[in-house]
C-alpha atoms as a PDB file:
ATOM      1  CA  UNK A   1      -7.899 -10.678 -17.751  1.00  0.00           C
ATOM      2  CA  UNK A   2     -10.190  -7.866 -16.629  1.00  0.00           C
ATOM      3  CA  UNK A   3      -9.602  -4.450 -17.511  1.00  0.00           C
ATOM      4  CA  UNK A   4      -9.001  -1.977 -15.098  1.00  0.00           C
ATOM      5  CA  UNK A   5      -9.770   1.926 -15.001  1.00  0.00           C
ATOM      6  CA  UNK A   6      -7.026   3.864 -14.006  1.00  0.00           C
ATOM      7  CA  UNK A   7      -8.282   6.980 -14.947  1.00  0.00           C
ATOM      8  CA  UNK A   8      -6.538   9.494 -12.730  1.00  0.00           C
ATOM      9  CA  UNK A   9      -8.680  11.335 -10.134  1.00  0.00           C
ATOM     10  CA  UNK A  10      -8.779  14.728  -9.307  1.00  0.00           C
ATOM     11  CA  UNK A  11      -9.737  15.665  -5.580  1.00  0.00           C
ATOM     12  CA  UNK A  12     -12.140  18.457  -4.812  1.00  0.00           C
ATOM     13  CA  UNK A  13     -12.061  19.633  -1.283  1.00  0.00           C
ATOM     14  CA  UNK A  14     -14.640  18.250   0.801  1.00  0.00           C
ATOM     15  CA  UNK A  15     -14.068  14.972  -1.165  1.00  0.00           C
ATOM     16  CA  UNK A  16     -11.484  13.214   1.247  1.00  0.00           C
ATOM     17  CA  UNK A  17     -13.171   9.937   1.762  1.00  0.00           C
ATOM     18  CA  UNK A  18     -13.608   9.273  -1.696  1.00  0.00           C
ATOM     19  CA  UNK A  19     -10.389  10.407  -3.071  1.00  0.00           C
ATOM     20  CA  UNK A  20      -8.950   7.604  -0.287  1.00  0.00           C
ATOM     21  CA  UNK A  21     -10.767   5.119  -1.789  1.00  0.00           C
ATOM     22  CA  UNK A  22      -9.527   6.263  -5.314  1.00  0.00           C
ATOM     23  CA  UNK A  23      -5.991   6.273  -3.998  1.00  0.00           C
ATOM     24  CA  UNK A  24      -6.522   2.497  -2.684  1.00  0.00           C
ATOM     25  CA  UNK A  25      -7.954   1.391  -5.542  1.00  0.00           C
ATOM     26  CA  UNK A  26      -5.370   2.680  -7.677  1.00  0.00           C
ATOM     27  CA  UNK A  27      -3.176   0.959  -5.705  1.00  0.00           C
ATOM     28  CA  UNK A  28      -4.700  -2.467  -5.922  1.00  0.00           C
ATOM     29  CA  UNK A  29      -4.825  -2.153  -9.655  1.00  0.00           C
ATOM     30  CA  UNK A  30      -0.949  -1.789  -9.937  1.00  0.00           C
ATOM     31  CA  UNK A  31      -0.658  -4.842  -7.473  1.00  0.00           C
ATOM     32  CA  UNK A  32      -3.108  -7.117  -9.652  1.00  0.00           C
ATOM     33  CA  UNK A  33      -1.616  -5.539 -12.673  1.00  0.00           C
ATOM     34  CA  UNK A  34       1.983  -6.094 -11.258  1.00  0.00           C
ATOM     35  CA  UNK A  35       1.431 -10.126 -10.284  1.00  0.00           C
ATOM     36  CA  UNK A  36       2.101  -8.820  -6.438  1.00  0.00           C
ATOM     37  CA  UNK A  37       1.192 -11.989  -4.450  1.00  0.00           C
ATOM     38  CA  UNK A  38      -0.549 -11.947  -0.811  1.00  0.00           C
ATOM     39  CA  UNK A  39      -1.992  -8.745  -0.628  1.00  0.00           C
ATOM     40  CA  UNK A  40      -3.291  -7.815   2.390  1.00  0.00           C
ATOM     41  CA  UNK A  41      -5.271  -4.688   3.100  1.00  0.00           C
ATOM     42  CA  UNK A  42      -5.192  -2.890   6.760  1.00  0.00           C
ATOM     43  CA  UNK A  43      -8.026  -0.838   7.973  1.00  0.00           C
ATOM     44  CA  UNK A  44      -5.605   1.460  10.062  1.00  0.00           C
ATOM     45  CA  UNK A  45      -8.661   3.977  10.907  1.00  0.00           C
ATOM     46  CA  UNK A  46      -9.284   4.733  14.570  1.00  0.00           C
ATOM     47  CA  UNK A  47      -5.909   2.179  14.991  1.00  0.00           C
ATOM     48  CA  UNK A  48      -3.689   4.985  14.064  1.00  0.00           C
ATOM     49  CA  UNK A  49      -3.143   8.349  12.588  1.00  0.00           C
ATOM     50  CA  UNK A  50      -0.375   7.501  10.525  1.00  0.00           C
ATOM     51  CA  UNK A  51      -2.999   6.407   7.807  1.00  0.00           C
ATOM     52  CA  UNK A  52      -6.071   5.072   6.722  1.00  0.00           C
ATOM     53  CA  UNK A  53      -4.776   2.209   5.126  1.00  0.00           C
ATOM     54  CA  UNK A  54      -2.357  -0.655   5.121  1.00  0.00           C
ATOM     55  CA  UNK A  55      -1.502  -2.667   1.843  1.00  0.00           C
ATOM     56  CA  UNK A  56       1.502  -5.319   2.491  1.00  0.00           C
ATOM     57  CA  UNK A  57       2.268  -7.404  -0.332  1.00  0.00           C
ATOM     58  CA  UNK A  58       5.301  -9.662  -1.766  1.00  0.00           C
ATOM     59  CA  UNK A  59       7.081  -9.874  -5.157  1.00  0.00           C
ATOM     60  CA  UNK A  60       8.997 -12.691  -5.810  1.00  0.00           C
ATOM     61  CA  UNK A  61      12.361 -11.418  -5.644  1.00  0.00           C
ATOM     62  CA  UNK A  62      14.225  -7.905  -5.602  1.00  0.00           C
ATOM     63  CA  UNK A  63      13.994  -7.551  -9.426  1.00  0.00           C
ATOM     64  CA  UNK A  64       9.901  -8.034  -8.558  1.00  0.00           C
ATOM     65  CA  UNK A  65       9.336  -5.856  -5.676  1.00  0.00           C
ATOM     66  CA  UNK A  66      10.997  -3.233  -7.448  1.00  0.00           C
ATOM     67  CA  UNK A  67       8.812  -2.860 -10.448  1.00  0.00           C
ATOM     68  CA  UNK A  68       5.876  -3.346  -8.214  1.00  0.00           C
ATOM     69  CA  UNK A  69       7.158  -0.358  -5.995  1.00  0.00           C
ATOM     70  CA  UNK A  70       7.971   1.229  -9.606  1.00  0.00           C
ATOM     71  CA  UNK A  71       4.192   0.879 -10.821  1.00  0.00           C
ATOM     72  CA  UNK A  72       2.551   2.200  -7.839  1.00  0.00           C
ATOM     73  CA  UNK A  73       5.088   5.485  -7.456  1.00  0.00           C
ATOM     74  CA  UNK A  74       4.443   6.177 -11.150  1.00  0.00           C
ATOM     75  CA  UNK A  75       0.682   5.371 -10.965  1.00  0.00           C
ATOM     76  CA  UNK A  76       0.215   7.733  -8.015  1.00  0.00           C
ATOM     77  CA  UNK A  77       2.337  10.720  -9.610  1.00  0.00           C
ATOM     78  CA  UNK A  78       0.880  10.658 -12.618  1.00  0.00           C
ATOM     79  CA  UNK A  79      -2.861  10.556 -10.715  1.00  0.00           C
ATOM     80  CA  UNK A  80      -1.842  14.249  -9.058  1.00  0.00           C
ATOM     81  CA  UNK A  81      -0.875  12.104  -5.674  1.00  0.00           C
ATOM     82  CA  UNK A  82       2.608  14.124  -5.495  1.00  0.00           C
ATOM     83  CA  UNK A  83       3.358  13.635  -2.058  1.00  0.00           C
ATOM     84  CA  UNK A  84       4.870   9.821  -2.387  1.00  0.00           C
ATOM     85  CA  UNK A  85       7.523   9.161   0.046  1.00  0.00           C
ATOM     86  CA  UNK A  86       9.520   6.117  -0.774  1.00  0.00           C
ATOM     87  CA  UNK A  87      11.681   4.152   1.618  1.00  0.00           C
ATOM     88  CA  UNK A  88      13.860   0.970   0.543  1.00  0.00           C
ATOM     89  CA  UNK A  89      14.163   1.248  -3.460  1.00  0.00           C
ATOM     90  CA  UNK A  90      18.308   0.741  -3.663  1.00  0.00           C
ATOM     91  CA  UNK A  91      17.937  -2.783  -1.980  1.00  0.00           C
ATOM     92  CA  UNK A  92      14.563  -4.067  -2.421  1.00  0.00           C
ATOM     93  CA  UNK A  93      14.139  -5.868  -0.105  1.00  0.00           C
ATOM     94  CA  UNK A  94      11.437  -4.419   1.299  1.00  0.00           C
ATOM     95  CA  UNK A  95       9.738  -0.793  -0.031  1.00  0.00           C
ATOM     96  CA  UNK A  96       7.561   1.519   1.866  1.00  0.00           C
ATOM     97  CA  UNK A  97       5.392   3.665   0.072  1.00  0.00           C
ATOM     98  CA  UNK A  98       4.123   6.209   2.081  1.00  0.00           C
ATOM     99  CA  UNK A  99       1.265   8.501  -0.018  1.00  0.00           C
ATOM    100  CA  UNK A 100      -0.307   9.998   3.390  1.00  0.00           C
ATOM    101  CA  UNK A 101      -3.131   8.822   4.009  1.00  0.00           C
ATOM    102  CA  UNK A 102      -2.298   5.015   2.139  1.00  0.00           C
ATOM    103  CA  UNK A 103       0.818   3.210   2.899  1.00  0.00           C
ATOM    104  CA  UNK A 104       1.977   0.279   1.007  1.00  0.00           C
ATOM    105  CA  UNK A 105       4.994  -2.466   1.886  1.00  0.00           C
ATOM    106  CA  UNK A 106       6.056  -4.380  -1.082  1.00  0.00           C
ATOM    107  CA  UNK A 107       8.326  -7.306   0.247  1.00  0.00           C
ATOM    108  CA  UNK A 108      10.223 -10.363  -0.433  1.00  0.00           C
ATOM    109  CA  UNK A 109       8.443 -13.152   0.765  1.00  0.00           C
ATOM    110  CA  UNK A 110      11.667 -13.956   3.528  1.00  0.00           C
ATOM    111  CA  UNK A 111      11.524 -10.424   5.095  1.00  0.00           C
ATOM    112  CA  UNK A 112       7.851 -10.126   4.974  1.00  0.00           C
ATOM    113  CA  UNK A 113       7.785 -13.613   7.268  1.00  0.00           C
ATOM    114  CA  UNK A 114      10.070 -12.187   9.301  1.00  0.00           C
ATOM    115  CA  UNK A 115       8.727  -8.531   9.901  1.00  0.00           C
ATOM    116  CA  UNK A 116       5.104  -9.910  10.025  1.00  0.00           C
ATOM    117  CA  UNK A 117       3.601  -6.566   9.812  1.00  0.00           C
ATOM    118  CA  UNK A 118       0.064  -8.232   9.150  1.00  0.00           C
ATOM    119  CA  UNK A 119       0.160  -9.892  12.794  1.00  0.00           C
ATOM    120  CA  UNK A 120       1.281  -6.372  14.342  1.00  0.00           C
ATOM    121  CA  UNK A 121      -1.594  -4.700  12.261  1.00  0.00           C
ATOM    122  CA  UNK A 122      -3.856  -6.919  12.669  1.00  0.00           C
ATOM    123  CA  UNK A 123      -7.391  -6.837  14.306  1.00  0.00           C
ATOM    124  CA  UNK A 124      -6.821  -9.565  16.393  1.00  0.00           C
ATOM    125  CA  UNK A 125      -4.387  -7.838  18.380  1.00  0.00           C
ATOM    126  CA  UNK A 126      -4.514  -8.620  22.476  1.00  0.00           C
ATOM    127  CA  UNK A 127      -3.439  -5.527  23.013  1.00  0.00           C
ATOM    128  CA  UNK A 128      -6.544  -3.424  21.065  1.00  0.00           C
ATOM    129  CA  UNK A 129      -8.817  -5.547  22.693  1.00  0.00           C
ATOM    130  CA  UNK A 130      -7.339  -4.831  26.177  1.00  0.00           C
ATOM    131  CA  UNK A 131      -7.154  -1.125  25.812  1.00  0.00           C
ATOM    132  CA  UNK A 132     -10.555  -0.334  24.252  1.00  0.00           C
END
């Protein structure tokens, strides 16, 4: 298995773009780390201000998405990312992370088919195509 470096980073202002990339790959490194299965990443940029960045991934049931959600809110505290909004922990169905300018959905596989956030998110949208 490779090792990953989760050494925490520090943001300096002026460094935005790069601590966003630091936050994302932090985030991928719990998922790989985690056995999260089917991670996709969303480029949300000029799509929406709500964030930069989509992750939507599945764990194989409750117990599972729950230490996935778990590793990623710990990870991001403990890298100075304080601002972690959590939605979804007490059933587990399906968790929304929500650290600003990254958001990540951790799901079971059932409610991820079934919310296909990938599809809405997507760049192959009608819709984008139509208004741009």
């Amino acid at each position: 298995m490779a090792e990953t470096d989760l050494t925490p980073s520090h943001p300096v202002a002026g460094t935005v773009a790069s601590a966003d990339g630091d936050i994302v790959a932090l985030a991928r490194a719990c998922l790989e780390d985690m056995k999260a299965e089917e991670t996709v990443e969303i480029d949300l940029v000029g799509k929406t201000s709500i964030a930069d960045t989509m992750i939507v991934t599945s764990g194989r049931s409750q117990r599972h998405v729950g230490s996935i959600a778990d590793k990623i809110i710990q990870a991001l505290k403990d890298a100075g990312h304080g601002r972690v909004r959590v939605e979804g922990m007490p059933a587990c169905d399906w968790v929304l992370i929500d650290a600003g300018d990254l958001i990540v959905h951790v799901f079971r596989p059932e409610v991820r088919g079934f919310y296909n956030l990938e599809r809405m998110w997507g760049a192959d949208r009608p819709m984008e195509r139509a208004a741009g």
